[in-house]
PDB file of N, CA and C in Angstrom:
ATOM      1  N   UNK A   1      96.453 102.260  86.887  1.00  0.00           N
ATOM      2  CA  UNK A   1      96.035 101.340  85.879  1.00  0.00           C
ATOM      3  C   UNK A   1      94.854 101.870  85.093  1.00  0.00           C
ATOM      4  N   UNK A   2      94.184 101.033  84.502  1.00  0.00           N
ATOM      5  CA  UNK A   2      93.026 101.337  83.920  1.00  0.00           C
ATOM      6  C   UNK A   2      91.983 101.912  84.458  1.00  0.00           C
ATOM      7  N   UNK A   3      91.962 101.512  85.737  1.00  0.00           N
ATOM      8  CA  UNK A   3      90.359 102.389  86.562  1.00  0.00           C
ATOM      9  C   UNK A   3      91.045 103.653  87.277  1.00  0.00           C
ATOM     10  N   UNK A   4      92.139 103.718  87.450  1.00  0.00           N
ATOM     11  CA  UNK A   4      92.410 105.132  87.215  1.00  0.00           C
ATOM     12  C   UNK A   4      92.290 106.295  86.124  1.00  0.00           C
ATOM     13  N   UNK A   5      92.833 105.365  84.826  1.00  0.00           N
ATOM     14  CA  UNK A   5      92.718 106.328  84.007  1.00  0.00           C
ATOM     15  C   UNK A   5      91.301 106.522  83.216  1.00  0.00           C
ATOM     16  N   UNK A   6      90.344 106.010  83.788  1.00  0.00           N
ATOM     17  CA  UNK A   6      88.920 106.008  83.323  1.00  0.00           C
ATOM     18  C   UNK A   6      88.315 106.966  84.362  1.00  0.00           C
ATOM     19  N   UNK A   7      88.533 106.925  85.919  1.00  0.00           N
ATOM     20  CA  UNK A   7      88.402 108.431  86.972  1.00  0.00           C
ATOM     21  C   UNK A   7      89.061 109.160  86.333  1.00  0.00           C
ATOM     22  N   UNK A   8      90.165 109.589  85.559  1.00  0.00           N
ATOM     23  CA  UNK A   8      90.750 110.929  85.276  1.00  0.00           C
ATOM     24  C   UNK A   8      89.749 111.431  84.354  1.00  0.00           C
ATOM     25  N   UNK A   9      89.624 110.513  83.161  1.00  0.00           N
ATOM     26  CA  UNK A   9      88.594 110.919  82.000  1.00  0.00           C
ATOM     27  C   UNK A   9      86.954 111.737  82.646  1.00  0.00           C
ATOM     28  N   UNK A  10      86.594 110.536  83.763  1.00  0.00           N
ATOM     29  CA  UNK A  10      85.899 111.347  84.058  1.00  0.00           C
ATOM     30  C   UNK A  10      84.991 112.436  84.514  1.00  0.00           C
ATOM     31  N   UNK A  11      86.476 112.694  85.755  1.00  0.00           N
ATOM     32  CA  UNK A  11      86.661 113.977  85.898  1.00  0.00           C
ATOM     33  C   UNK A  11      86.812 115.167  85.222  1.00  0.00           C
ATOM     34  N   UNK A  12      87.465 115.020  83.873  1.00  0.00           N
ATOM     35  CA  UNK A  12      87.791 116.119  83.191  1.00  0.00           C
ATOM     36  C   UNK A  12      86.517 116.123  82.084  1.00  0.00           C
ATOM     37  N   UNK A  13      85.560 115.380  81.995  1.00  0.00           N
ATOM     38  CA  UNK A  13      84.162 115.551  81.527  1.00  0.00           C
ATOM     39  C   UNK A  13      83.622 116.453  82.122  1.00  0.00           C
ATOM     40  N   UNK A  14      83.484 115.931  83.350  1.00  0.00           N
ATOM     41  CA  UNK A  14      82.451 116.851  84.372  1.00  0.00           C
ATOM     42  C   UNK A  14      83.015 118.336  83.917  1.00  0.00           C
ATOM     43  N   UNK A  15      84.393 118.445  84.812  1.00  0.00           N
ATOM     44  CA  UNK A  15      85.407 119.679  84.578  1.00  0.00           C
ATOM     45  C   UNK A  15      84.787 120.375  83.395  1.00  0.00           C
ATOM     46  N   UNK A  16      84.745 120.216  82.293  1.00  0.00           N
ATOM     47  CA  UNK A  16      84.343 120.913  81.282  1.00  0.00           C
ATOM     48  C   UNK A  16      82.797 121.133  80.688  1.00  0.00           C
ATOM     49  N   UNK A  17      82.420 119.960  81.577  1.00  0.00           N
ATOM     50  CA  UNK A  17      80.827 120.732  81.362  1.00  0.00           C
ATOM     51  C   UNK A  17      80.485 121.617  81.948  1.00  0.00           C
ATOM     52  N   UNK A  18      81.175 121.766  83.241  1.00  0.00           N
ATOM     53  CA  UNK A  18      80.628 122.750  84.239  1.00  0.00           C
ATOM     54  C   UNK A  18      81.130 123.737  83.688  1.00  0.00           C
ATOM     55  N   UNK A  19      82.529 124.260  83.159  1.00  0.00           N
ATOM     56  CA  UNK A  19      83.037 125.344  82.839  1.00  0.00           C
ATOM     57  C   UNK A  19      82.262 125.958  81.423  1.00  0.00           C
ATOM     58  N   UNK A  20      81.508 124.993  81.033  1.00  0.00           N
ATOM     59  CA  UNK A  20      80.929 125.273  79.510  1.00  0.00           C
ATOM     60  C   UNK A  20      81.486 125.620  78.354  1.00  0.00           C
ATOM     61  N   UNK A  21      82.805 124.804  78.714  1.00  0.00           N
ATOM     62  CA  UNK A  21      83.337 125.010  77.098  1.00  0.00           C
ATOM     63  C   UNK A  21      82.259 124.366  75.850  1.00  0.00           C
ATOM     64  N   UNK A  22      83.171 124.752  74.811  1.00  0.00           N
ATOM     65  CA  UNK A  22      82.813 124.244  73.635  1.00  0.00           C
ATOM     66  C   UNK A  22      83.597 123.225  73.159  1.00  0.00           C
ATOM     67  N   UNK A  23      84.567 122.628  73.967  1.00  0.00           N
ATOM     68  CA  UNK A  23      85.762 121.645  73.351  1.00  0.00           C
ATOM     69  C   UNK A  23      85.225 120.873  74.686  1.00  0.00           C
ATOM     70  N   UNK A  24      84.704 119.692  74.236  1.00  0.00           N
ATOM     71  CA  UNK A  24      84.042 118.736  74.893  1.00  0.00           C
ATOM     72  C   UNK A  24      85.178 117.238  74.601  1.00  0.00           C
ATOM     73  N   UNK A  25      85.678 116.440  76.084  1.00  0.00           N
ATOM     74  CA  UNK A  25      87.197 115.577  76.072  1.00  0.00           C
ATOM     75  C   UNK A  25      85.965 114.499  75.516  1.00  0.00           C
ATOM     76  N   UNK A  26      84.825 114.309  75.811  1.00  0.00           N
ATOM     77  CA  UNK A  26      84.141 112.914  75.090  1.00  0.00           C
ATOM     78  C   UNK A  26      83.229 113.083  74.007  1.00  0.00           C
ATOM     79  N   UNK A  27      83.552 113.401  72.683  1.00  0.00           N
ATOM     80  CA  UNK A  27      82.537 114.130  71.563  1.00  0.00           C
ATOM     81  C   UNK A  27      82.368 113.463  70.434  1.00  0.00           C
ATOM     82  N   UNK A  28      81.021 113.982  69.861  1.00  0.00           N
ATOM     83  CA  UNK A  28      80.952 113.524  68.617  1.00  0.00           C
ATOM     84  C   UNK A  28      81.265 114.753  67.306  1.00  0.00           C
ATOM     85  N   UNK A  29      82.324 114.787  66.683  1.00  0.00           N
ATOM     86  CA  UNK A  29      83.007 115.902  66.096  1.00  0.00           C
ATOM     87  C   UNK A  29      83.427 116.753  66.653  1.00  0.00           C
ATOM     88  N   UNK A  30      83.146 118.187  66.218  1.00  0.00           N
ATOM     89  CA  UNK A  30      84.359 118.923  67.254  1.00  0.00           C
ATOM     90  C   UNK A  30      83.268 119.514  68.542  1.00  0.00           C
ATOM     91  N   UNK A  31      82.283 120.189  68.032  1.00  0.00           N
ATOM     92  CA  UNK A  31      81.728 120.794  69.516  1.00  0.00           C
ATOM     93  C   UNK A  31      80.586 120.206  69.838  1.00  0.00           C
ATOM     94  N   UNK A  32      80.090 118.929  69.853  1.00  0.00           N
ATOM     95  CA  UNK A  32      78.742 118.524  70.038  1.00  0.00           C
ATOM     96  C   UNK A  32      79.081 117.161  71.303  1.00  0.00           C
ATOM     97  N   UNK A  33      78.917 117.567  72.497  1.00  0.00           N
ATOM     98  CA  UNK A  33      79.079 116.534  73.285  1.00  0.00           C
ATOM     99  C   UNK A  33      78.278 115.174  73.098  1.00  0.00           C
ATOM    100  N   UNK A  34      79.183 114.481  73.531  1.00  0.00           N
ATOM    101  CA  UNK A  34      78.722 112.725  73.574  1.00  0.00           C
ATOM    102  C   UNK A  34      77.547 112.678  74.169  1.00  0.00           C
ATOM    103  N   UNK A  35      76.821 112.065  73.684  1.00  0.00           N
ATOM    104  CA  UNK A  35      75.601 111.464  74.826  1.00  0.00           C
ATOM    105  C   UNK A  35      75.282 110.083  74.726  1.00  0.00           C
ATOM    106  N   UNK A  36      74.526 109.644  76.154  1.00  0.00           N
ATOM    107  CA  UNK A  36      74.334 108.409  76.336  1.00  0.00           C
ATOM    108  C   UNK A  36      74.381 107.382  75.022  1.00  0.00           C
ATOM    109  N   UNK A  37      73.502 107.582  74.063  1.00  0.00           N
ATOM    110  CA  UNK A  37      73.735 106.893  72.978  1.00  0.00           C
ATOM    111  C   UNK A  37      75.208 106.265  72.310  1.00  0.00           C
ATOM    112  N   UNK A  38      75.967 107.333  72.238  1.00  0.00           N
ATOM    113  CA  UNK A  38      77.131 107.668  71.501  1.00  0.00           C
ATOM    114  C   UNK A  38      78.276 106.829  72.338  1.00  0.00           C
ATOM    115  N   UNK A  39      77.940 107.005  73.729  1.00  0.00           N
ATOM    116  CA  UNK A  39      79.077 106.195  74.607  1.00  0.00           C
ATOM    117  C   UNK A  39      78.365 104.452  74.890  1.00  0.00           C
ATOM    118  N   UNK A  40      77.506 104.234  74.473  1.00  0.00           N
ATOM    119  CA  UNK A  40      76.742 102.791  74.910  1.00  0.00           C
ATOM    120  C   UNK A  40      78.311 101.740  74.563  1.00  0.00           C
ATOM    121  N   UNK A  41      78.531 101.842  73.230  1.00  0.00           N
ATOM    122  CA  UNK A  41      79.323 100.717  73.027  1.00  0.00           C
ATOM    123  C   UNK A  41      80.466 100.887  74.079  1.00  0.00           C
ATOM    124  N   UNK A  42      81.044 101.991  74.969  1.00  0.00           N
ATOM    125  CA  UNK A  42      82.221 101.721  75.195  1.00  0.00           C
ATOM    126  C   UNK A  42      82.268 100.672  76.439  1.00  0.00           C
ATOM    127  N   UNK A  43      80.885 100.902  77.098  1.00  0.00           N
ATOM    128  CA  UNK A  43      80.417  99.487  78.104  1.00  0.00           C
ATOM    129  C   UNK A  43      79.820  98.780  78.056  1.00  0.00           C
ATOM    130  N   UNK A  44      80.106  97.763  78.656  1.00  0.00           N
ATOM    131  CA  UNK A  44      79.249  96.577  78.981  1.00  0.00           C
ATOM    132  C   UNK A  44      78.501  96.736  80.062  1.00  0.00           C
ATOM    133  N   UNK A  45      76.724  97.067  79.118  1.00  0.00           N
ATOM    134  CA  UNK A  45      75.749  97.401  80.227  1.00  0.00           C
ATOM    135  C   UNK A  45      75.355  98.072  80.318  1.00  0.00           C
ATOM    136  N   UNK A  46      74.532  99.221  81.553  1.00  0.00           N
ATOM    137  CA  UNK A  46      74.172 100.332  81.547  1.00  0.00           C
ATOM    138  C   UNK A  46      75.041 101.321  82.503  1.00  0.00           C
ATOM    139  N   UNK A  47      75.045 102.547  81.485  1.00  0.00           N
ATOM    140  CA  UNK A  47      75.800 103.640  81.633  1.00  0.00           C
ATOM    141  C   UNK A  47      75.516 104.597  83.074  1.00  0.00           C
ATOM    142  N   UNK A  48      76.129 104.471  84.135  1.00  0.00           N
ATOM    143  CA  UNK A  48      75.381 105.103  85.399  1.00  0.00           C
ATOM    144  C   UNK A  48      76.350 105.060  86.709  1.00  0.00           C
ATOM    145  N   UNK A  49      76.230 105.607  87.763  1.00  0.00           N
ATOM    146  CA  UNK A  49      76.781 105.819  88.913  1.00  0.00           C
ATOM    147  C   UNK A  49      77.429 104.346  89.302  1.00  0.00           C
ATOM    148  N   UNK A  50      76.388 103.587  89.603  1.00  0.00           N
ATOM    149  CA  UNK A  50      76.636 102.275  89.939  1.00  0.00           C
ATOM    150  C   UNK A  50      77.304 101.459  89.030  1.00  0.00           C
ATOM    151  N   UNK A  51      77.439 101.469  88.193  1.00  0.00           N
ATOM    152  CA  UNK A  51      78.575 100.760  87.319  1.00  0.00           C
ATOM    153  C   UNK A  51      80.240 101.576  86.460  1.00  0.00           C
ATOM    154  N   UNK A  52      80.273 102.718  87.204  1.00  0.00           N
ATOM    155  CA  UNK A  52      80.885 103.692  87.162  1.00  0.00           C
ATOM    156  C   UNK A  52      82.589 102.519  87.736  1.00  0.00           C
ATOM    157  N   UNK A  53      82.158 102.184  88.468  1.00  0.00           N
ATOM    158  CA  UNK A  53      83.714 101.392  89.327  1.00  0.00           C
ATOM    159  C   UNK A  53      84.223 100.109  88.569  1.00  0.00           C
ATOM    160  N   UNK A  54      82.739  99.616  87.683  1.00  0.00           N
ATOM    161  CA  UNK A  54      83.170  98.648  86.591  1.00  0.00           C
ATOM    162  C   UNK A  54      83.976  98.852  85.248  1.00  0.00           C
ATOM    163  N   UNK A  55      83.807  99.787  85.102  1.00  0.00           N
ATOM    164  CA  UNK A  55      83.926 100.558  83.404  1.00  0.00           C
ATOM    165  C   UNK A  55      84.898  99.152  82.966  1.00  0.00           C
ATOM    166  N   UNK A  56      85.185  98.852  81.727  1.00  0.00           N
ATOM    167  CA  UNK A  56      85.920  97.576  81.142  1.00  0.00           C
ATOM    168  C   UNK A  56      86.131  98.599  80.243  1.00  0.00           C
ATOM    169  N   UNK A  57      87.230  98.624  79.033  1.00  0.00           N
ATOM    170  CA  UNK A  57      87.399  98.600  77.860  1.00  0.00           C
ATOM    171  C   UNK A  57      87.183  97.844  76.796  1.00  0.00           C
ATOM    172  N   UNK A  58      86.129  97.633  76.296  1.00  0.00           N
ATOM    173  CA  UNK A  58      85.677  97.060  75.473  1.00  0.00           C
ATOM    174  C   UNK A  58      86.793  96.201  74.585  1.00  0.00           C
ATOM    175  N   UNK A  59      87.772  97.372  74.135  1.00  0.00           N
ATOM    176  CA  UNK A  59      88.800  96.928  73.171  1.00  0.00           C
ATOM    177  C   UNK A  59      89.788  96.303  73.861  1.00  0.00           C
ATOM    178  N   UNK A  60      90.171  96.597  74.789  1.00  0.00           N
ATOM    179  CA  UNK A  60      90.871  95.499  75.542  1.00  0.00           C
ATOM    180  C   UNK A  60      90.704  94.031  75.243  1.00  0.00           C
ATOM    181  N   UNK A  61      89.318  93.688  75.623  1.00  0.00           N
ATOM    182  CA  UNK A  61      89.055  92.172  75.348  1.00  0.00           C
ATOM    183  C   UNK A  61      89.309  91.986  73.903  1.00  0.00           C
ATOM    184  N   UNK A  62      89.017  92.591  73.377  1.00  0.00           N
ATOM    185  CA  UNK A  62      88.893  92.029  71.557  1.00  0.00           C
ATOM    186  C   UNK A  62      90.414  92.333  71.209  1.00  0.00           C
ATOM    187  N   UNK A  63      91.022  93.200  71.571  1.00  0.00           N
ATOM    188  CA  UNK A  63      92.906  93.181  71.262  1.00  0.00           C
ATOM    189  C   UNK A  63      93.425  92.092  72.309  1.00  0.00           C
ATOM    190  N   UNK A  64      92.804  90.995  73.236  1.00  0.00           N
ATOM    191  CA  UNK A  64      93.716  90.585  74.000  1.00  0.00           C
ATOM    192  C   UNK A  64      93.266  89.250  73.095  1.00  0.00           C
ATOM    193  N   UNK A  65      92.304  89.003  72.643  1.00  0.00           N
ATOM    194  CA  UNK A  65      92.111  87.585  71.932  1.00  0.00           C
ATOM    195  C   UNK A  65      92.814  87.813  70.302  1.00  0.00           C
ATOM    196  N   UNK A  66      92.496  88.674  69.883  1.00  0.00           N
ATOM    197  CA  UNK A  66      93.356  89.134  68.603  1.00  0.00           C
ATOM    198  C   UNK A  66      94.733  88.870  68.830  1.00  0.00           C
ATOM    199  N   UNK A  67      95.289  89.423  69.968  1.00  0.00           N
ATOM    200  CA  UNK A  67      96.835  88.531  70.178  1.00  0.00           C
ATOM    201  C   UNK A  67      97.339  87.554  70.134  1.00  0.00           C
ATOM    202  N   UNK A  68      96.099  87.125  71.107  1.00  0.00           N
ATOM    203  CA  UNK A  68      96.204  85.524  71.127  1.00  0.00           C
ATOM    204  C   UNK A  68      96.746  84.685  69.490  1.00  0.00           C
ATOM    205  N   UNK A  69      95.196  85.154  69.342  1.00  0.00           N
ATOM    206  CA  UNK A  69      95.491  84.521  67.694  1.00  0.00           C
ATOM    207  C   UNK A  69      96.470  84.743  67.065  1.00  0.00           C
ATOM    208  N   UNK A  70      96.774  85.558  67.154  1.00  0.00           N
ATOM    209  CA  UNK A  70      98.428  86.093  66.274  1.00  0.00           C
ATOM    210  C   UNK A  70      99.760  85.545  66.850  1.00  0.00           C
ATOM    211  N   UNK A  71      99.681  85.190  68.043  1.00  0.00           N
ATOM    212  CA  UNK A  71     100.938  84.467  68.732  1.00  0.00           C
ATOM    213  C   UNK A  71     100.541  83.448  67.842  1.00  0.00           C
ATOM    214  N   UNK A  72      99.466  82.230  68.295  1.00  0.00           N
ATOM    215  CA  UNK A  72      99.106  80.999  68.401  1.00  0.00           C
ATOM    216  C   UNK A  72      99.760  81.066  66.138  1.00  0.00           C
ATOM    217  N   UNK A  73      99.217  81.839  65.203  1.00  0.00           N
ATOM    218  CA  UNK A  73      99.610  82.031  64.164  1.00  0.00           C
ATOM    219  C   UNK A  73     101.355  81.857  63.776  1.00  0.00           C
ATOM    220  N   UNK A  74     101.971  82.735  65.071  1.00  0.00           N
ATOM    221  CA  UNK A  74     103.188  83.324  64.593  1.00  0.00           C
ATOM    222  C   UNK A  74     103.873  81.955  64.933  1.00  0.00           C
ATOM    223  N   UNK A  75     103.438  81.221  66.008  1.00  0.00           N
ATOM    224  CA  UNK A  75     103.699  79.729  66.697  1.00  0.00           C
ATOM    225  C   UNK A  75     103.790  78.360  65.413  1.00  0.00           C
ATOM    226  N   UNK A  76     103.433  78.735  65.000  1.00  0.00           N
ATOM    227  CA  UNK A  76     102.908  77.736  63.576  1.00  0.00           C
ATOM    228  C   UNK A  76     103.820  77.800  62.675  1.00  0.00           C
ATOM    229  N   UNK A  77     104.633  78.830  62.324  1.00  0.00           N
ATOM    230  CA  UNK A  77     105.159  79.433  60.835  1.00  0.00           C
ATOM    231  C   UNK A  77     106.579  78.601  61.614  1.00  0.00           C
ATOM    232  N   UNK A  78     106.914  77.778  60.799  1.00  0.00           N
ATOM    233  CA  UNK A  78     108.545  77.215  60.655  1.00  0.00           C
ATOM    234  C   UNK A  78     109.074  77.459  59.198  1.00  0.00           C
ATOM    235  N   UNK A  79     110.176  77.624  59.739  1.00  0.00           N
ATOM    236  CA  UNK A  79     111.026  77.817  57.817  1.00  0.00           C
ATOM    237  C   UNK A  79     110.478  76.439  57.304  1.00  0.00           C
ATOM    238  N   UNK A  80     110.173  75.461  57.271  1.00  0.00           N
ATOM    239  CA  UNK A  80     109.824  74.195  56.710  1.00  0.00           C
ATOM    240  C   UNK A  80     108.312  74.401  55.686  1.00  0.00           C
ATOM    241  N   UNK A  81     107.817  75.299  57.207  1.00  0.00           N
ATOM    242  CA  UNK A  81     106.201  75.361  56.392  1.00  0.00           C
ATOM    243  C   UNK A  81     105.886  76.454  55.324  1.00  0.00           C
ATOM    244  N   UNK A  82     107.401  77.190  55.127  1.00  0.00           N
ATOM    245  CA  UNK A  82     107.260  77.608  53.856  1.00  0.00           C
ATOM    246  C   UNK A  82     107.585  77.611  52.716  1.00  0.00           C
ATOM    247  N   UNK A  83     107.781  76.309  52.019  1.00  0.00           N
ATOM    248  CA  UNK A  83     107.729  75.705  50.838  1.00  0.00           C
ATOM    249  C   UNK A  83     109.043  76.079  50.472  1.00  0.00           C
ATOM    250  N   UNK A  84     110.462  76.884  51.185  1.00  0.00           N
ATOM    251  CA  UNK A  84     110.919  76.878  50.159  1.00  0.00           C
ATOM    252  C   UNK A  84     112.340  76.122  50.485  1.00  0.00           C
ATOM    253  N   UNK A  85     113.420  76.572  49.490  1.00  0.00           N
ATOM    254  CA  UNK A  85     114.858  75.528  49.993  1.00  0.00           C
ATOM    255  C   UNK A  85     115.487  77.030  51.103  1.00  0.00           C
ATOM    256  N   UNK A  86     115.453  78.744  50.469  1.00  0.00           N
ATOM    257  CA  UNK A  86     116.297  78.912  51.022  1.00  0.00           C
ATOM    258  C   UNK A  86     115.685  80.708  51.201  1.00  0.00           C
ATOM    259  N   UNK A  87     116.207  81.716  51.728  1.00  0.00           N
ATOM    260  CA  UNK A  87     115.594  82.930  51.906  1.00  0.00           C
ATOM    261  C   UNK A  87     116.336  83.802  51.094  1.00  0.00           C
ATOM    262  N   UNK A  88     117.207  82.997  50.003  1.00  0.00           N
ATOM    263  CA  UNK A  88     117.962  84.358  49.336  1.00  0.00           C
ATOM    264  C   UNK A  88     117.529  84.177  47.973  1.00  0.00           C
ATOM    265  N   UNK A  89     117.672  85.064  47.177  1.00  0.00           N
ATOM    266  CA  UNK A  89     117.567  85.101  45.669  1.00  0.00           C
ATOM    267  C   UNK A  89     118.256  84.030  44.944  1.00  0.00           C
ATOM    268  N   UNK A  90     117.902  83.610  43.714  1.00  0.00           N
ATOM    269  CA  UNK A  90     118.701  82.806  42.976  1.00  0.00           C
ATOM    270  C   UNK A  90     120.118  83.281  42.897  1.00  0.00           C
ATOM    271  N   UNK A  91     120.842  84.235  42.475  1.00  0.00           N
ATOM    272  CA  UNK A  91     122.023  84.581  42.233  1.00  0.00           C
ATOM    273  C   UNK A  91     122.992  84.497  43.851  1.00  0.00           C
ATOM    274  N   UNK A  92     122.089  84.422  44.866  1.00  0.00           N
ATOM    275  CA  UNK A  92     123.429  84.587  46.028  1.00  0.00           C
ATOM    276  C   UNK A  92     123.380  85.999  46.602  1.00  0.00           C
ATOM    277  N   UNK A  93     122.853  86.944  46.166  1.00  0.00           N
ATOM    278  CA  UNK A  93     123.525  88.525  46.923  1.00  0.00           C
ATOM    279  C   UNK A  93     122.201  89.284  47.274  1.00  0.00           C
ATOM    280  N   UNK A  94     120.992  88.446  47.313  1.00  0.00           N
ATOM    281  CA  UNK A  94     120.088  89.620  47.663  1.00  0.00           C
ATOM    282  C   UNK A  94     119.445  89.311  49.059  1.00  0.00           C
ATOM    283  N   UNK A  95     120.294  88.176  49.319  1.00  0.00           N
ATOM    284  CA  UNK A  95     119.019  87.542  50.944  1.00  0.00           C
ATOM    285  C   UNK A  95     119.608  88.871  52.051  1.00  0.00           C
ATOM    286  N   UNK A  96     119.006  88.171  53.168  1.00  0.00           N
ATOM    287  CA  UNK A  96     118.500  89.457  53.979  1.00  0.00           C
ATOM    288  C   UNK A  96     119.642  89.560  55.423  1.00  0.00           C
ATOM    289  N   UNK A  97     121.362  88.436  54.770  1.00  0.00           N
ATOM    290  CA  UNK A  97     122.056  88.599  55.523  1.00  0.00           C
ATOM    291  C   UNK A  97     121.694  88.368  56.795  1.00  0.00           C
ATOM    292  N   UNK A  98     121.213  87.906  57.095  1.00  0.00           N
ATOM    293  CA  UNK A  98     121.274  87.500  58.589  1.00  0.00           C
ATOM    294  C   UNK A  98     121.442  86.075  59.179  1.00  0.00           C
ATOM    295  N   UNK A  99     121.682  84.906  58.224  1.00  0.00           N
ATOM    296  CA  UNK A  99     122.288  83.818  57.983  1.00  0.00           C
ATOM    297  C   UNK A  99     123.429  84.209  56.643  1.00  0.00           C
ATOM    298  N   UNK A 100     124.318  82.832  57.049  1.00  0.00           N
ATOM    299  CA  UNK A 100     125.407  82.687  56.256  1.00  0.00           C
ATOM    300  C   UNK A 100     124.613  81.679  55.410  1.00  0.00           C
ATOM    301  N   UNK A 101     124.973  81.595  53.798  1.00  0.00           N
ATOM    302  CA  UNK A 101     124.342  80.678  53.032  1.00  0.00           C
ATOM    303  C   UNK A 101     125.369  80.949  52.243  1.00  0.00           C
ATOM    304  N   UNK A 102     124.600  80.104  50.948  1.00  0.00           N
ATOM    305  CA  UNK A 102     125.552  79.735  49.948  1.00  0.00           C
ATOM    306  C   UNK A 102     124.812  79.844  48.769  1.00  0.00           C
ATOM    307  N   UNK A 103     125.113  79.504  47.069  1.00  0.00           N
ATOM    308  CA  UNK A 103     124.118  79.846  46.373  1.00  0.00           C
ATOM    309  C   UNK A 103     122.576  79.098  46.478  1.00  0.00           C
ATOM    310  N   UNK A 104     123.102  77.845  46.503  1.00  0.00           N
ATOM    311  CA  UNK A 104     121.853  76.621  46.858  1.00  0.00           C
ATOM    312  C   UNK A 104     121.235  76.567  47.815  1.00  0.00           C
ATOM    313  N   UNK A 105     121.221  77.627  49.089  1.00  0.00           N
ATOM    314  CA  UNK A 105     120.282  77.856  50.090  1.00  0.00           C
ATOM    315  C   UNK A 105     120.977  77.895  51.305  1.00  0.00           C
ATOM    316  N   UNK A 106     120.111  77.718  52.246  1.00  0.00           N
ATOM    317  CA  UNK A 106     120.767  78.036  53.735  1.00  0.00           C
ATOM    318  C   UNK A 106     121.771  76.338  53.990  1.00  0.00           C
ATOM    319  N   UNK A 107     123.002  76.853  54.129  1.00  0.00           N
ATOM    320  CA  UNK A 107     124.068  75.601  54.553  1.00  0.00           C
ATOM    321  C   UNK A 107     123.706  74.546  53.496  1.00  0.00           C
ATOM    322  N   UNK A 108     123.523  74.402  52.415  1.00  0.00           N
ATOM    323  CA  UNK A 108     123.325  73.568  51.658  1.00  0.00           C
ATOM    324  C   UNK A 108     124.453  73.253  50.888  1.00  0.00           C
ATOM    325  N   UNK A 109     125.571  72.467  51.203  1.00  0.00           N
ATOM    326  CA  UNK A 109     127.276  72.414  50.897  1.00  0.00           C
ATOM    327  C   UNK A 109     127.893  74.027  51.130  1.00  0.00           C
ATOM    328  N   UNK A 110     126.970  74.268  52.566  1.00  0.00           N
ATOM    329  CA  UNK A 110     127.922  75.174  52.688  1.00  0.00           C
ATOM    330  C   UNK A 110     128.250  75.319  54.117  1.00  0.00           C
ATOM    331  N   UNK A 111     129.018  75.816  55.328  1.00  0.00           N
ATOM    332  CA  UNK A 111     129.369  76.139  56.549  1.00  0.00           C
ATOM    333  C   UNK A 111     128.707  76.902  57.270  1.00  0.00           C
ATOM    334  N   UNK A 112     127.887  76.802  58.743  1.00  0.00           N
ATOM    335  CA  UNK A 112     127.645  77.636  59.641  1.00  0.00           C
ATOM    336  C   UNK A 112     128.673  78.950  59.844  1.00  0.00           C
ATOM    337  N   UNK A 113     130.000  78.648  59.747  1.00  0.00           N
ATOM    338  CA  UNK A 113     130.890  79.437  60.285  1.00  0.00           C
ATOM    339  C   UNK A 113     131.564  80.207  59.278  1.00  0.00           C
TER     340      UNK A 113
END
């Protein structure tokens, strides 16, 4: 899960500091490693041994309420609440086929079948 893949990351930090590359896996541009500053936002709190087993993803929380909202949004939208009679063009031939209709709108003197 997630606190696994936050031990892999930061193992392969260490891994490459020790080896002294110049291609640093947590950076700011291409060869200038991250430092404390630079990583603050990705936790909640202070950055250190002891909170090492906590790590959170920040973005996690803010994409799991952003969903929310967007269900609770997508929950709302009925063909009713959008003002109109029908989803095809005036002439009949440009709707999006995936109901049967007629010129005057969806089943409007016309058949499901």
């Amino acid at each position: 899960g997630l606190a696994a893949g936050r031990l892999e990351e930061w193992i392969f930090v260490f891994a490459q500091a020790a080896g002294g590359s110049s291609q640093f896996c947590i950076s700011v541009g291409k060869h200038i490693a991250a430092e404390h500053g630079n990583l603050q936002e990705c936790f909640d709190g202070k950055i250190g041994p002891e909170t090492l087993y906590k790590i959170e993803d920040s973005r996690v929380k803010e994409s799991a309420q952003k969903s929310l909202q967007l269900h609770e949004v997508l929950s709302s939208i009925s063909f009713g609440s959008l003002g109109v009679k029908n989803i095809r063009g005036g002439n009949g031939r440009d709707g999006c086929n995936l109901v049967r209709t007629d010129t005057n709108g969806i089943l409007n003197g016309g058949s499901p079948t």
